[in-house]
Structure formats: structure tokens, C-alpha cells
Protein backbone atom coordinates (compact mmCIF):
# COMPACT_ATOMS: atom_id res chain seq x y z
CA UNK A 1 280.64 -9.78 282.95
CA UNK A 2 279.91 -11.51 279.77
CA UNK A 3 276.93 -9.29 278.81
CA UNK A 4 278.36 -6.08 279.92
CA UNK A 5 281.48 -6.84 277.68
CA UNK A 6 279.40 -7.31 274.46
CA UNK A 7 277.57 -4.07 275.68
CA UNK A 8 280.41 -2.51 275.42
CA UNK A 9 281.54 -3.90 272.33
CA UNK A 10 277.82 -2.98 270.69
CA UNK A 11 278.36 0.38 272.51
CA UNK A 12 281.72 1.14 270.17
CA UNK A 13 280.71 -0.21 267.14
CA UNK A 14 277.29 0.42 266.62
CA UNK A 15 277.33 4.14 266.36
CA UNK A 16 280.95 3.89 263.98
CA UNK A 17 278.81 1.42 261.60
CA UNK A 18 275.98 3.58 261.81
CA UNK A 19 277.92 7.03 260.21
CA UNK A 20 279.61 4.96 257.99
CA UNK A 21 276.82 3.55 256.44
CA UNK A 22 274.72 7.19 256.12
CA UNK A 23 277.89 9.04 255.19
CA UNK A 24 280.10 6.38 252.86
CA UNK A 25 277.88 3.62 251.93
CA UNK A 26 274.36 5.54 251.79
CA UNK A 27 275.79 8.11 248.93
CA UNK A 28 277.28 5.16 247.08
CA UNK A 29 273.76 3.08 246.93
CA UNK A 30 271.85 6.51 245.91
CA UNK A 31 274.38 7.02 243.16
CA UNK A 32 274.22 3.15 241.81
CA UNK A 33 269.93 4.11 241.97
CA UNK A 34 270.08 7.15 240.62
CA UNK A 35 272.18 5.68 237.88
CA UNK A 36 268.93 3.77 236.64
CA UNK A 37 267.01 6.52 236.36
CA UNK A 38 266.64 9.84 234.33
CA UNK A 39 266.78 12.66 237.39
CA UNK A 40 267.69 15.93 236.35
CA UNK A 41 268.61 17.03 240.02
CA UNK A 42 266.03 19.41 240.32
CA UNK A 43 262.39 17.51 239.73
CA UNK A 44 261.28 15.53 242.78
CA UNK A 45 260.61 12.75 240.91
CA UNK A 46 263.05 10.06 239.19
CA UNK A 47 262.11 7.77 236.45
CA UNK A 48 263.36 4.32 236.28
CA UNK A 49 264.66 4.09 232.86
CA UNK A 50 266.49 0.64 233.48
CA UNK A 51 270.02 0.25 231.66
CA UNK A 52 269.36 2.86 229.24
CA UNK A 53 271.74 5.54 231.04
CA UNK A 54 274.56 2.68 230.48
CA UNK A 55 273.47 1.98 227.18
CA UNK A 56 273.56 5.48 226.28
CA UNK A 57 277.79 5.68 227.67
CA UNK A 58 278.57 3.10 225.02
CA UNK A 59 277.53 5.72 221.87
CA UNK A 60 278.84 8.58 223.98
CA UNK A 61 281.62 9.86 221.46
CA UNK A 62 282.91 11.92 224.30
CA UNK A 63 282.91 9.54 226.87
CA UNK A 64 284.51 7.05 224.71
CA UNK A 65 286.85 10.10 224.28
CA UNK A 66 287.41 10.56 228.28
CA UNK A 67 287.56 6.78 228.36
CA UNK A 68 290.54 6.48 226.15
CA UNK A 69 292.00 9.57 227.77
CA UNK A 70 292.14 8.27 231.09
CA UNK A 71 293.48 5.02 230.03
CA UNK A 72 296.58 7.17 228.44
CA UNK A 73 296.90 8.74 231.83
CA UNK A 74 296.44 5.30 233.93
CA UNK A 75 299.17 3.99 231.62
CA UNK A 76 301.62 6.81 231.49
CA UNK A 77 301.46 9.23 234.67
CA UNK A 78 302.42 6.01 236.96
CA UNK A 79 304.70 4.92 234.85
CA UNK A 80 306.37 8.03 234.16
CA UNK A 81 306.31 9.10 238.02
CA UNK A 82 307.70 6.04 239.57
CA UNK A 83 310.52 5.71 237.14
CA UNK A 84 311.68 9.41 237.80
CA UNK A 85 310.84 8.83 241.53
CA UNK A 86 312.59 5.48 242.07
CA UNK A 87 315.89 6.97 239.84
CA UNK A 88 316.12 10.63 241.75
CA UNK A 89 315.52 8.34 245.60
CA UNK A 90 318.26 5.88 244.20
CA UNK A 91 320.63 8.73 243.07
CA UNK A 92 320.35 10.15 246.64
CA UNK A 93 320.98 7.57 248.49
CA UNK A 94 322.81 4.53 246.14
CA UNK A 95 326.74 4.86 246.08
CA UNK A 96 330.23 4.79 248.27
CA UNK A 97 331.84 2.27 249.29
CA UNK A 98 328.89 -0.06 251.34
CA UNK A 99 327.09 0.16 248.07
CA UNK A 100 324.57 2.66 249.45
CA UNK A 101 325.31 6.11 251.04
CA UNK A 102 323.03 9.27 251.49
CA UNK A 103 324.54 12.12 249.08
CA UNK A 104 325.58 15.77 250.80
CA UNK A 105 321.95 17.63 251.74
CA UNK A 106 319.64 14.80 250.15
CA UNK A 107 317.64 15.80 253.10
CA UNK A 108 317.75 19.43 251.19
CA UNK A 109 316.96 17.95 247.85
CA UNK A 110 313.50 15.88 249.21
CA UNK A 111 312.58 19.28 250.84
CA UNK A 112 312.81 20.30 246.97
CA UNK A 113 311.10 17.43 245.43
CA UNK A 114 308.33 17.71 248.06
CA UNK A 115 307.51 21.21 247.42
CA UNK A 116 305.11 20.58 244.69
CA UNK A 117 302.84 18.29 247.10
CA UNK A 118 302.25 21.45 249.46
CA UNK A 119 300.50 23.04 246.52
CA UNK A 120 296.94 22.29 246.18
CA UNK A 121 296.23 20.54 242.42
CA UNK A 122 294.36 23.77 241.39
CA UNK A 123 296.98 25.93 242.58
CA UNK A 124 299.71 23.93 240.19
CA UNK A 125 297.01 24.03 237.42
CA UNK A 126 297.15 27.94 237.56
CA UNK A 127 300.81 28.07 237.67
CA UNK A 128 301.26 25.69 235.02
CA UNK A 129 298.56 27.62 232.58
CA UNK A 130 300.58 30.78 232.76
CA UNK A 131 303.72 28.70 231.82
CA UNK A 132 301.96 27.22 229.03
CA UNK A 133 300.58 30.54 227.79
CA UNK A 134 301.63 30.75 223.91
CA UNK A 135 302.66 34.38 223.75
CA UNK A 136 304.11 35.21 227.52
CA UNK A 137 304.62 31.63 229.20
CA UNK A 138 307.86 30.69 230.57
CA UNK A 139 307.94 27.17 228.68
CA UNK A 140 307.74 29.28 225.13
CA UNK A 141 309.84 31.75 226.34
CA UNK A 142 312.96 29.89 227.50
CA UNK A 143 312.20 27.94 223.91
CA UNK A 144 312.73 31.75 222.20
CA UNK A 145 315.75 32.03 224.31
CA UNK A 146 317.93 29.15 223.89
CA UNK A 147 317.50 29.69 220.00
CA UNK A 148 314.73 27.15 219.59
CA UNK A 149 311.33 29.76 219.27
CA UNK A 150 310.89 26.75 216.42
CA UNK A 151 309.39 24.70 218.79
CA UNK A 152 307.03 27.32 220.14
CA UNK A 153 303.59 25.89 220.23
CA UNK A 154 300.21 26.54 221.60
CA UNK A 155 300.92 23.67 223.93
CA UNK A 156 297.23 23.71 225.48
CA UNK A 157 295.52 24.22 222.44
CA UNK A 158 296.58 21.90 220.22
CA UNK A 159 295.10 18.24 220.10
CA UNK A 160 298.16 16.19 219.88
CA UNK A 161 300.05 17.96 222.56
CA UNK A 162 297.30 19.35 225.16
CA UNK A 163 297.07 15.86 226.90
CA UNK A 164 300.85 15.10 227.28
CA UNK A 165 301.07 18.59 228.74
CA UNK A 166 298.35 17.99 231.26
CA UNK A 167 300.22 13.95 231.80
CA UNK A 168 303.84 16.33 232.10
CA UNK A 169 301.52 18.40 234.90
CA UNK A 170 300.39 15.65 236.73
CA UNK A 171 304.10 14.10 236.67
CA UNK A 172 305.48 17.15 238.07
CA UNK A 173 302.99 17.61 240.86
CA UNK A 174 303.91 13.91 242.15
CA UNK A 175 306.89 13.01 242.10
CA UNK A 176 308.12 14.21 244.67
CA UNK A 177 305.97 12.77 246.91
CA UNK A 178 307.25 9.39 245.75
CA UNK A 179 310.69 10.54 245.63
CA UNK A 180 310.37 10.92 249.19
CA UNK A 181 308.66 7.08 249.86
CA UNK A 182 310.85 5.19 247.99
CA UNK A 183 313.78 6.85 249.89
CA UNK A 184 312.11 5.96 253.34
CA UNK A 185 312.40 2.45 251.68
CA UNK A 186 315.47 2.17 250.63
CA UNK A 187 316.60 3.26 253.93
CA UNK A 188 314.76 0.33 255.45
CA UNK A 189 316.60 -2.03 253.48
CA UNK A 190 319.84 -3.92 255.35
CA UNK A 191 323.20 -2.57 254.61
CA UNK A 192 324.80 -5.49 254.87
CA UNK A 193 322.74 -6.38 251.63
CA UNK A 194 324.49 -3.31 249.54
CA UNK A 195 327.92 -4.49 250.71
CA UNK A 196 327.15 -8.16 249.81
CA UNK A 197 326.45 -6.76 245.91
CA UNK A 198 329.51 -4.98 245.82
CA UNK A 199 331.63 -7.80 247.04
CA UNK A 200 330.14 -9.56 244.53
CA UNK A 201 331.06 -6.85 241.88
CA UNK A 202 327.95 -5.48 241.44
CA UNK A 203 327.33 -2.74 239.44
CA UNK A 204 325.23 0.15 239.88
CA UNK A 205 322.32 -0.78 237.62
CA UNK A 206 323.09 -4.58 239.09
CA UNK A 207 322.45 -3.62 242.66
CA UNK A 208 319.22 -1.59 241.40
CA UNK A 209 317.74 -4.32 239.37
CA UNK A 210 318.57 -7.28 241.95
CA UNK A 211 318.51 -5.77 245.41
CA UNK A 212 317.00 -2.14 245.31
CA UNK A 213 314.53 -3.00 243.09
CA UNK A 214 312.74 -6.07 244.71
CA UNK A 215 312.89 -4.88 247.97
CA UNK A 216 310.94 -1.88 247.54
CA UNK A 217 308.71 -3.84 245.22
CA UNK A 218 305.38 -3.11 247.88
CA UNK A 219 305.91 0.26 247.89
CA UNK A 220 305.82 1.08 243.99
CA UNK A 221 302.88 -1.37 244.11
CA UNK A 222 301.11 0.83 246.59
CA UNK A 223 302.58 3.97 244.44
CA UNK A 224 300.80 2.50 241.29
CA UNK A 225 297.33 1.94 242.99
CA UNK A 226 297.46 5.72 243.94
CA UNK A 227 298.92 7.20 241.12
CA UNK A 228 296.53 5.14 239.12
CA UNK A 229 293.72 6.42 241.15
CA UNK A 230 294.84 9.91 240.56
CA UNK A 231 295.04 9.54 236.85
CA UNK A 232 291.24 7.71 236.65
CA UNK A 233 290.66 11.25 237.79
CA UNK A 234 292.72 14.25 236.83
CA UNK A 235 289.52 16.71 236.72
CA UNK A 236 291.02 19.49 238.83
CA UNK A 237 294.07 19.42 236.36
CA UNK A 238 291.91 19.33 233.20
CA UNK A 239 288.74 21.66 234.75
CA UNK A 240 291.55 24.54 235.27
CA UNK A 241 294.16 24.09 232.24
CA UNK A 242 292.58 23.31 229.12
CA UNK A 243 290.22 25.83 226.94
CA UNK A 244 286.57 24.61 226.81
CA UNK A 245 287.32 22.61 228.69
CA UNK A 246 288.23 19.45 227.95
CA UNK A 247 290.84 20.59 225.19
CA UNK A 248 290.68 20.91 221.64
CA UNK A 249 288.55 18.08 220.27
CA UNK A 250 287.85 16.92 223.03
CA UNK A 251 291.89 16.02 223.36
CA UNK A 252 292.24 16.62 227.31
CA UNK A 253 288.16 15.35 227.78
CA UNK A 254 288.27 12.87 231.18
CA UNK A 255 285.68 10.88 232.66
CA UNK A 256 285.37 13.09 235.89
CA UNK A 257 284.66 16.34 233.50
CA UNK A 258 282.00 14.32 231.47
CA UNK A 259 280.23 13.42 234.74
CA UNK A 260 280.16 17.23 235.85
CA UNK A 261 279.15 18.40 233.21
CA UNK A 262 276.34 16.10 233.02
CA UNK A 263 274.98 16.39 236.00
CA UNK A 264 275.72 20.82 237.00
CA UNK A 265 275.85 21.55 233.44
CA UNK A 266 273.21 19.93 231.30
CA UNK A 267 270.95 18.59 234.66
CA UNK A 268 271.29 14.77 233.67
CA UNK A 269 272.08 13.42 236.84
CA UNK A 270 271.17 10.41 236.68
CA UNK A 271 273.40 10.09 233.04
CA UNK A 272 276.24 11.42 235.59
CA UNK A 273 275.76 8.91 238.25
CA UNK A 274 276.04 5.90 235.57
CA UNK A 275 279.62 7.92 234.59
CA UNK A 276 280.07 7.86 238.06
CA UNK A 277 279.43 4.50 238.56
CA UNK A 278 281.57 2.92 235.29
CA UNK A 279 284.41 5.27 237.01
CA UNK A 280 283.66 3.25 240.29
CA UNK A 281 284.03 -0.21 239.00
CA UNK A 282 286.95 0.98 237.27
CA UNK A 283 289.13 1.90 239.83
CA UNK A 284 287.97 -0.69 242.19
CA UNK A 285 289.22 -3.19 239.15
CA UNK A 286 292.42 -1.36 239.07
CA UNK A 287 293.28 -1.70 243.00
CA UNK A 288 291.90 -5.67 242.96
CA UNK A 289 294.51 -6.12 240.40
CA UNK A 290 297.62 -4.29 242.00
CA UNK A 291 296.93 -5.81 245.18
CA UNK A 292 296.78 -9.28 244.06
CA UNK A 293 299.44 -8.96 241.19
CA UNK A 294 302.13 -7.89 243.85
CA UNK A 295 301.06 -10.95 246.47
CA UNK A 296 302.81 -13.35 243.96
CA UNK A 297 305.84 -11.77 244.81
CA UNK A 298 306.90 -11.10 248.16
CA UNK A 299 310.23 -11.06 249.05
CA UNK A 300 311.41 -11.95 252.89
CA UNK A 301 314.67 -10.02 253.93
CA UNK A 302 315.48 -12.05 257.16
């Protein structure tokens, strides 16, 4: 019985270890070895050329570029998109008497919020391109309209505004998919706390800062390690939008665009892979740090 129950256990595990290691771990050790080397994709052989490939990143004007790019975006688009997502979920469902009641067809209004997420990300970069468009773009246009054709602009082709139109892009695309989390939880938090506040006199911004606020404190946690995620990213956004691309001066130039255009553009894969694998360590430092930043603070709703 003893042996035929560890038979069994080697019987489910060993083939789920063995395609995870050939399809999740396998690619990531070939990328950290191809990052020592100089392979251009297409020669058989690979050179080891040592550190040199991360040597090389540290002189990289336009990787330095993408570098400080993305860390606009990792600071911003989370930022940005949980504030509008926590104050739209708290507007639909904060108020009345009890402190917190669902407004008339919030239901509706998530549907609304949501409908972004159905879109693919190149799909919304598309859309978003002809709305940007300098001469027939809806964002220009409505400008013309309401009397302020002042404030026109070539919004994708100008360096100081291309990258907070891709951020506004990336904002728009997600928020309603948080709008909708934080509302699931909010709803999971007691009533009887709500009704406590306003017994207490509690104001609206109160009951957000001391109630609302810490109780949904895991879920914006989890919102940031995704969002930030996304933003490390952001090369579908970028690849489709911006002229070049990569914007004007390399103004809308990420880390994800470098790295494919290293390795399908110029053949310097193995230049890619150590892109690759700075972007690797990067986010993995980014979820270490969310995770254990919000352990310090757990709240206990008993």
C-alpha cells in the first residue's frame, strides 16, 4: 500500500515537472546562456563572449532611454489606474444611509468600465492612433470644436507628449478591469463596519481613508504587481502607436521594443536575451517587493 501510494504520487507529478521544466524553465536557462554569448539567431554556432552583452546595456543610449521610460510607466500607469479605479468602485457603491449602498445600474456602469478589457491591446492601440491622428483624430477634433484648436498637437509625434499619451492609453485600457476588483472588494467588506463610521460621524473621505481603504489594501497590492508588470512591458502599445517606432527621440523607446529589435531586426540575439534578462530580474524585483511590503500590514476583519 505504501509503495503503490508513492507510485502514484511519482505517477502525477513526474510527467507535470517534466513539461514544466522543457516548456517554462528550459526557455528561461537558454535565454540566461544565450545572454553570454554573441548568437545572431541564424549561425549554428554561439560564442561565449562573457559579460560583454551586459556591459554593452550600460552605454546603450537607447536602452538607458527604454530604461527610464519604463520606470515613468512603472511609476505612473499604477498609480494613475488604481486611483481612478478605487474612486469610480467607491462612487458606485459608497453612500446612503449604512454608509455604503450600490448606486442605480452600477452593475450597468462596470459592464461600461469593463469594455475596454474585451479589446485585445493591439486592437486599442489602433483605435487610439486614429484618435491621436493630428489632422482627422477625434482628440484634435473635439479640441477644434469646443473653441480650443490651440491646443491641437501632434500628440504622437512630439517628444514631450508621445509617452504620456501612450501612459493615458495604457490607463484607459485598465481601468476598468480594476474598477471591477476593487468593487468585488468592497462588497466583501462587513456592513456593519460602514454603519459603525457613520455613527461615528464619519465622513465620506473618513470612511475611505479608515475603513475602505485598509480593507481592500491586498487587492491594490495585487493590482500594483500587475499593473506594474504591464508597464515593465507596454510593447504592443508602443510597437503599434508611435512613428519609428519608439517615438520621436526615442521618447516612447521601451525595453521590450529594444529587445525585438535586437534580436528580429538587427540579428543580435544574444544582445536581446541580456535585455531580456535585465527585464527579468526587474520585474521579479518588483513582485518580491509588493509582496513583502504589503505582509507588514494585514488587517483582520473578525
Amino acid at each position: 500500500m505504501r509503495y503503490g501510494r508513492w507510485r502514484f504520487l511519482a505517477g502525477a507529478l513526474i510527467p507535470a515537472l517534466v513539461l514544466h521544466v522543457v516548456f517554462v524553465l528550459s526557455p528561461y536557462a537558454q535565454a540566461f546562456y544565450l545572454s553570454l554569448t554573441d548568437w545572431t539567431g541564424v549561425a549554428g554556432e554561439a560564442h561565449f563572449v562573457g559579460a560583454d552583452n551586459y556591459r554593452r546595456l550600460a552605454g546603450d543610449s537607447l536602452f538607458v532611454d527604454a530604461v527610464r521610460n519604463n520606470a515613468l510607466l512603472l511609476v505612473v500607469v499604477p498609480l494613475v489606474t488604481i486611483a481612478i479605479g478605487l474612486f469610480l468602485a467607491s462612487m458606485l457603491h459608497l453612500g446612503g444611509r449604512g454608509g455604503r449602498r450600490a448606486v442605480a445600474g452600477s452593475g450597468a456602469y462596470q459592464i461600461i468600465y469593463f469594455f475596454p478589457q474585451l479589446l485585445s491591446l493591439v486592437v486599442v492601440a489602433v483605435l487610439w492612433g486614429f484618435v491621436y491622428n493630428p489632422n482627422t483624430g477625434l482628440l484634435n477634433g473635439a479640441l477644434r470644436a469646443l473653441g480650443l484648436g490651440g491646443m491641437a498637437a501632434s500628440w504622437l509625434a512630439s517628444p514631450s507628449l508621445a509617452l504620456p499619451a501612450v501612459m493615458a492609453v495604457l490607463v484607459w485600457s485598465s481601468v476598468g478591469f480594476y474598477v471591477v476588483l476593487f468593487s468585488a472588494a468592497i462588497d466583501g467588506i462587513p456592513v456593519e463596519l460602514f454603519e459603525a463610521a457613520v455613527l461615528d460621524g464619519a465622513g465620506g473621505w473618513a470612511t475611505f481613508r479608515n475603513v475602505t481603504l485598509p480593507l481592500v489594501r491586498d487587492t491594490v497590492q495585487v493590482a500594483f504587481v500587475y499593473l506594474g508588470i504591464a508597464a515593465l512591458d507596454a510593447f504592443a502599445v508602443v510597437q503599434v502607436m508611435t512613428v519609428g517606432p519608439g517615438g520621436p527621440d526615442g521618447a516612447t523607446e521601451v525595453i521590450g521594443l529594444s529587445l525585438y529589435r535586437n534580436a528580429f531586426q538587427y540579428g543580435k540575439f544574444g544582445y536581446a536575451s541580456a535585455m531580456g534578462v535585465a527585464l527579468f530580474f526587474a520585474t521579479l524585483t518588483l513582485a518580491v517587493f509588493a509582496l513583502r511590503g504589503g505582509r507588514r500590514s494585514t488587517v483582520e476583519v473578525s
